[in-house]
C-alpha atoms as a PDB file:
ATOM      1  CA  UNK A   1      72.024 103.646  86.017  1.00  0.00           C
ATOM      2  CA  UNK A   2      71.449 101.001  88.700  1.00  0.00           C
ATOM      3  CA  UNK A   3      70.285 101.722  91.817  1.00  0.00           C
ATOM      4  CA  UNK A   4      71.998 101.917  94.228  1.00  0.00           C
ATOM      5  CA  UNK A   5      71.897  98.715  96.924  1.00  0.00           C
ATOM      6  CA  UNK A   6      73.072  98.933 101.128  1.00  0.00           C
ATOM      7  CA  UNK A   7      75.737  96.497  99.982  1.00  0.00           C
ATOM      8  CA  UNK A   8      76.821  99.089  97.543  1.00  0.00           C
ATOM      9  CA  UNK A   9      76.991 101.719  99.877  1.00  0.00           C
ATOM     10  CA  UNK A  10      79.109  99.386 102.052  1.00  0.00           C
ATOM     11  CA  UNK A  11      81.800  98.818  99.594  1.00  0.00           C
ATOM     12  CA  UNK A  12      82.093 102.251  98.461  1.00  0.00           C
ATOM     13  CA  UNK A  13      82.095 103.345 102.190  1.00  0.00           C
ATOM     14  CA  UNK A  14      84.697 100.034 103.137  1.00  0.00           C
ATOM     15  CA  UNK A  15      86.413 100.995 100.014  1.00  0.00           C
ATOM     16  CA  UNK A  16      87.477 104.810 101.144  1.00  0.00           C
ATOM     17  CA  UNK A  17      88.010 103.425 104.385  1.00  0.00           C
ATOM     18  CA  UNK A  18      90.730 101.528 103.126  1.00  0.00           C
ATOM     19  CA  UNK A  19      92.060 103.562 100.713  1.00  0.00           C
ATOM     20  CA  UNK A  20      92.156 106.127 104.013  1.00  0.00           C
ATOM     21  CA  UNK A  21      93.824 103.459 105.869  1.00  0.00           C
ATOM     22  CA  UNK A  22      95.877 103.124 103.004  1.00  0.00           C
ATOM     23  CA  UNK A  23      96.904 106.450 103.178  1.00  0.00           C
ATOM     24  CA  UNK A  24      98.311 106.514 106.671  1.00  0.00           C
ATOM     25  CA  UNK A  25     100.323 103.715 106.266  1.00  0.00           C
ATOM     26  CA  UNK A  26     101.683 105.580 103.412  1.00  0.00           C
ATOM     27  CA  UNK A  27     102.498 108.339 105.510  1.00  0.00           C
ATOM     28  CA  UNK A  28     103.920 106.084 108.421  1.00  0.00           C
ATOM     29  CA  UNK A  29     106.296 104.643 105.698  1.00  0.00           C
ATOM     30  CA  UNK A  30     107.792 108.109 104.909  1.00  0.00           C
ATOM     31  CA  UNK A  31     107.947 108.832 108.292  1.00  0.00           C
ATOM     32  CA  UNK A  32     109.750 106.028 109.055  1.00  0.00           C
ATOM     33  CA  UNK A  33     112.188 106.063 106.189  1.00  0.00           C
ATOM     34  CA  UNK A  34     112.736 109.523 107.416  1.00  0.00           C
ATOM     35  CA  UNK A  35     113.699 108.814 111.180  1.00  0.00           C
ATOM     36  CA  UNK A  36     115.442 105.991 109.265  1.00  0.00           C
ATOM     37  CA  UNK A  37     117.553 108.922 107.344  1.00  0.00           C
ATOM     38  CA  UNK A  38     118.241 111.135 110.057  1.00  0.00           C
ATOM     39  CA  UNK A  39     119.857 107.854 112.485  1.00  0.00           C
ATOM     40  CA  UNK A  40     122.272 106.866 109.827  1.00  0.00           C
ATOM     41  CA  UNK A  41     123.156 110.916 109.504  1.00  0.00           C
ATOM     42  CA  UNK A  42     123.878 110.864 113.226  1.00  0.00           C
ATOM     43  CA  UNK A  43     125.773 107.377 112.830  1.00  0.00           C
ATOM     44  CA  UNK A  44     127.539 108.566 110.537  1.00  0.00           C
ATOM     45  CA  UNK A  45     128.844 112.074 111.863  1.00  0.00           C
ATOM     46  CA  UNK A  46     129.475 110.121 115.124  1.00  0.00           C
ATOM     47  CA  UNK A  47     131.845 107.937 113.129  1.00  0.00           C
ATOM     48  CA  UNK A  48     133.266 110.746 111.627  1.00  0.00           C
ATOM     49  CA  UNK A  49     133.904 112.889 114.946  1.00  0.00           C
ATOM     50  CA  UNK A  50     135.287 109.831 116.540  1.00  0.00           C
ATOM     51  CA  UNK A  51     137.787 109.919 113.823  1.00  0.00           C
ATOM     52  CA  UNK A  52     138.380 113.512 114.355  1.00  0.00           C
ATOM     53  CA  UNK A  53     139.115 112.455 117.633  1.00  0.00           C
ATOM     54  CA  UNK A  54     141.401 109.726 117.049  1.00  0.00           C
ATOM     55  CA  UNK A  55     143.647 112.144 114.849  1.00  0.00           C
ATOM     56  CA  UNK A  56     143.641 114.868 117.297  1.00  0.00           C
ATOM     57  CA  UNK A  57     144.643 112.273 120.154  1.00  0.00           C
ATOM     58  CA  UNK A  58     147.398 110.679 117.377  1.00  0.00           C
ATOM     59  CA  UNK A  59     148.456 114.434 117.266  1.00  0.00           C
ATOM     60  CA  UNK A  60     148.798 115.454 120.756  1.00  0.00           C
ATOM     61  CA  UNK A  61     145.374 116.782 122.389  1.00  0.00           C
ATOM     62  CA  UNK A  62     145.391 119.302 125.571  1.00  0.00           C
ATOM     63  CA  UNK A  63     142.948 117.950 128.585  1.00  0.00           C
ATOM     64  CA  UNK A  64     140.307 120.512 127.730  1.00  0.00           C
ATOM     65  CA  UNK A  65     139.760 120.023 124.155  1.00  0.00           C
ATOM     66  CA  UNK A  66     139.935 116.596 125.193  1.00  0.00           C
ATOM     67  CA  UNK A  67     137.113 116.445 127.756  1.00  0.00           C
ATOM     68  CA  UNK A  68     134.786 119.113 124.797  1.00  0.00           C
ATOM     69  CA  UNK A  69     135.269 115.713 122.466  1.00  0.00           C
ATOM     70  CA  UNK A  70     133.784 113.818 124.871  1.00  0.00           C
ATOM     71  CA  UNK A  71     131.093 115.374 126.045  1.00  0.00           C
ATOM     72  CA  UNK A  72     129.730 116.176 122.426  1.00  0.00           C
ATOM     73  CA  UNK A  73     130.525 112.760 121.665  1.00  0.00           C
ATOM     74  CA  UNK A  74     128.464 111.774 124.491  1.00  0.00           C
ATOM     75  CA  UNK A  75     125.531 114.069 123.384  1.00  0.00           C
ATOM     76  CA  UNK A  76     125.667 112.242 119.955  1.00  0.00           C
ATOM     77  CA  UNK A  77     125.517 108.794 121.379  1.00  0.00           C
ATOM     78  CA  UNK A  78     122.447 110.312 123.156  1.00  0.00           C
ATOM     79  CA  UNK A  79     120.703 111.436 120.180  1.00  0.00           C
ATOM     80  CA  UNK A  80     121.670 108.556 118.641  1.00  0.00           C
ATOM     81  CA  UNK A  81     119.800 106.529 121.292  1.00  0.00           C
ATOM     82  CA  UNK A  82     117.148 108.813 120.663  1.00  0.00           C
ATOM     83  CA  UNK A  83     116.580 108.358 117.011  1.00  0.00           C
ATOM     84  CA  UNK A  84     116.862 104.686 117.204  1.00  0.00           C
ATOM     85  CA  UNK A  85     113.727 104.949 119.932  1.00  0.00           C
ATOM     86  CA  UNK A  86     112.008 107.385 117.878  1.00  0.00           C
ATOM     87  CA  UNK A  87     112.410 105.194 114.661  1.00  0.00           C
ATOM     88  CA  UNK A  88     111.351 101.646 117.066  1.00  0.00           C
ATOM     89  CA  UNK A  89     108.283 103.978 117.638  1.00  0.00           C
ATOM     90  CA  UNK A  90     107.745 104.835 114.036  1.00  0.00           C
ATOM     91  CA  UNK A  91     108.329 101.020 113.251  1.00  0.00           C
ATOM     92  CA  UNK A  92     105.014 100.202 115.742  1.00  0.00           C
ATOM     93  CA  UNK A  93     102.543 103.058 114.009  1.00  0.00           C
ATOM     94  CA  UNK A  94     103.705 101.583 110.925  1.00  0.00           C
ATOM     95  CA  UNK A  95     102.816  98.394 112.101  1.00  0.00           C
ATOM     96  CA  UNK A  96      99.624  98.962 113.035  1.00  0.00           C
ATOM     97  CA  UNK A  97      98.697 101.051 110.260  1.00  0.00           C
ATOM     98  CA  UNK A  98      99.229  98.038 108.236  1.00  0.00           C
ATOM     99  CA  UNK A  99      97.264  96.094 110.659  1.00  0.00           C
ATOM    100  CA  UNK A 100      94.534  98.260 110.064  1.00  0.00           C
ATOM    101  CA  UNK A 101      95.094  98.470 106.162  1.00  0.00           C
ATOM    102  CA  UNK A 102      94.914  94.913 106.278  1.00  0.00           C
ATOM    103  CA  UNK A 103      91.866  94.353 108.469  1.00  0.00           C
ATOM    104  CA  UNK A 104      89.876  96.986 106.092  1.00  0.00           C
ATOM    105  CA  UNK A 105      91.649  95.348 102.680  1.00  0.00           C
ATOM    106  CA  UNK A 106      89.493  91.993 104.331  1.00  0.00           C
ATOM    107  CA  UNK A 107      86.606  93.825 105.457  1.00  0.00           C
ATOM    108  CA  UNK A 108      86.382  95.351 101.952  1.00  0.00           C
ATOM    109  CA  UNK A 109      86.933  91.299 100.240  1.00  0.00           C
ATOM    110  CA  UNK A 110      84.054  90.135 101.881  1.00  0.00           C
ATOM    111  CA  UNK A 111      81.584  92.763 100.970  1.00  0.00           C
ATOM    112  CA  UNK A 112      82.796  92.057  97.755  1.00  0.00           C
ATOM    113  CA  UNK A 113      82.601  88.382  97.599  1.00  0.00           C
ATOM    114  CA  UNK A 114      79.043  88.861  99.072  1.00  0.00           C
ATOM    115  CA  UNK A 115      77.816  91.452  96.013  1.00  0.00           C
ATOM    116  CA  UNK A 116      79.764  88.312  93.370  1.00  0.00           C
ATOM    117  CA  UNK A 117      77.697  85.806  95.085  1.00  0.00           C
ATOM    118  CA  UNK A 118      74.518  87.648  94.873  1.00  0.00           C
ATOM    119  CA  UNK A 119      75.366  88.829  91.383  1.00  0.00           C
ATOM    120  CA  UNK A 120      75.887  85.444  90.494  1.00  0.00           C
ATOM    121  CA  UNK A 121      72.901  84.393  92.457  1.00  0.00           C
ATOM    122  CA  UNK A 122      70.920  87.091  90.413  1.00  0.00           C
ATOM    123  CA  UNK A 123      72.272  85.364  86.793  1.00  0.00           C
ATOM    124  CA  UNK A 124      71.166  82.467  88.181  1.00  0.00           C
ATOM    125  CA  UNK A 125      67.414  83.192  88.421  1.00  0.00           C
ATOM    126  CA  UNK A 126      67.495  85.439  85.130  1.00  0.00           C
ATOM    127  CA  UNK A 127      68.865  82.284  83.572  1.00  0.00           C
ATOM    128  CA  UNK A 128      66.333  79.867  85.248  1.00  0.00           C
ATOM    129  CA  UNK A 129      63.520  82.482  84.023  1.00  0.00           C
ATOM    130  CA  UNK A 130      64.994  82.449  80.496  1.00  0.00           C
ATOM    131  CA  UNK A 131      65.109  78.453  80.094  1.00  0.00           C
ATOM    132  CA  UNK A 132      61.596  78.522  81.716  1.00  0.00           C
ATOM    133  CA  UNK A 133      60.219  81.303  79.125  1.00  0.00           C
ATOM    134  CA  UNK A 134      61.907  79.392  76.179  1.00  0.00           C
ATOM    135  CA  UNK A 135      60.334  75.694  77.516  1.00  0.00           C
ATOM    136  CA  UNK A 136      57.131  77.528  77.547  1.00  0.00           C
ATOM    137  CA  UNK A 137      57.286  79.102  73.862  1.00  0.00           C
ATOM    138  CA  UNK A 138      58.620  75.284  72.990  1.00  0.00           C
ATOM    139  CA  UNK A 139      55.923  73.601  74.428  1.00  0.00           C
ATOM    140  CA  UNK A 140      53.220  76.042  73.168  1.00  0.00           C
ATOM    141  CA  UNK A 141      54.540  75.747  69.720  1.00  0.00           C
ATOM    142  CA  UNK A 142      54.190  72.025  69.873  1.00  0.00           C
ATOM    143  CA  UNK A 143      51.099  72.005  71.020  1.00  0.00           C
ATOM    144  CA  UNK A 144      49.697  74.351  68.129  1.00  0.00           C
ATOM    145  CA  UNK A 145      51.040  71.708  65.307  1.00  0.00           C
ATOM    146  CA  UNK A 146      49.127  69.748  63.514  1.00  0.00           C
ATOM    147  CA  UNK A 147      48.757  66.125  64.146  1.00  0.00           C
END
């Protein structure tokens, strides 16, 4: 087993950061898919009491059912303007939890790139010792032949 390096302990510490991050944003998506849900269900049963409406007026509506339409009609529309702020404010967390995704996803690149270039760096300077060992057995070889 290697040992382990500070760069190492970077990455693996960048890494759960941003699977953390990841996680959120995650969680910010359901959220909003579920504010989402429950706007179109209000939408919707507004659409569908307006109708009721609409065929009770066709039919002949006293004044006081009349004015009970509206005003629960009226408290719809205000939920509805309710869930469409609530889901705006769902859309900004899940903005910036993809913000911050993305900034750790980058922090998390560059620790990386750093460990490839020293990695390759590393190769490098085995290979160099390698070519350097093998000139040395070449030249010590020729030098113990006969003339």
């Amino acid at each position: 087993m290697t040992a382990s390096t500070p760069l190492d302990t970077l990455i693996d510490k960048s890494r759960d950061a941003r699977d953390q991050a990841g996680r959120l944003l995650a969680d910010e998506r359901r959220g909003e898919a579920q504010s989402a849900a429950q706007l179109r269900a209000l939408e919707q049963y507004r659409a569908d009491y307006g109708r009721q409406l609409q065929d009770a007026m066709n039919a002949g509506i006293d004044a006081a059912r009349l004015g009970d339409y509206r005003r629960f009609i009226r408290s719809l529309d205000d939920a509805i303007e309710q869930a469409r702020r609530a889901l705006a404010q769902q859309g900004e967390r899940v903005a910036a939890s993809r913000d911050q995704w993305q900034q750790r996803q980058r922090q998390l690149s560059s620790y990386d790139t750093l460990a490839q270039r020293r990695a390759a760096q590393a190769r490098h300077q085995e290979q160099r010792r390698e070519q350097r060992a093998s000139d040395e057995t070449n030249n010590n070889a020729v030098a113990r032949r006969p003339r």
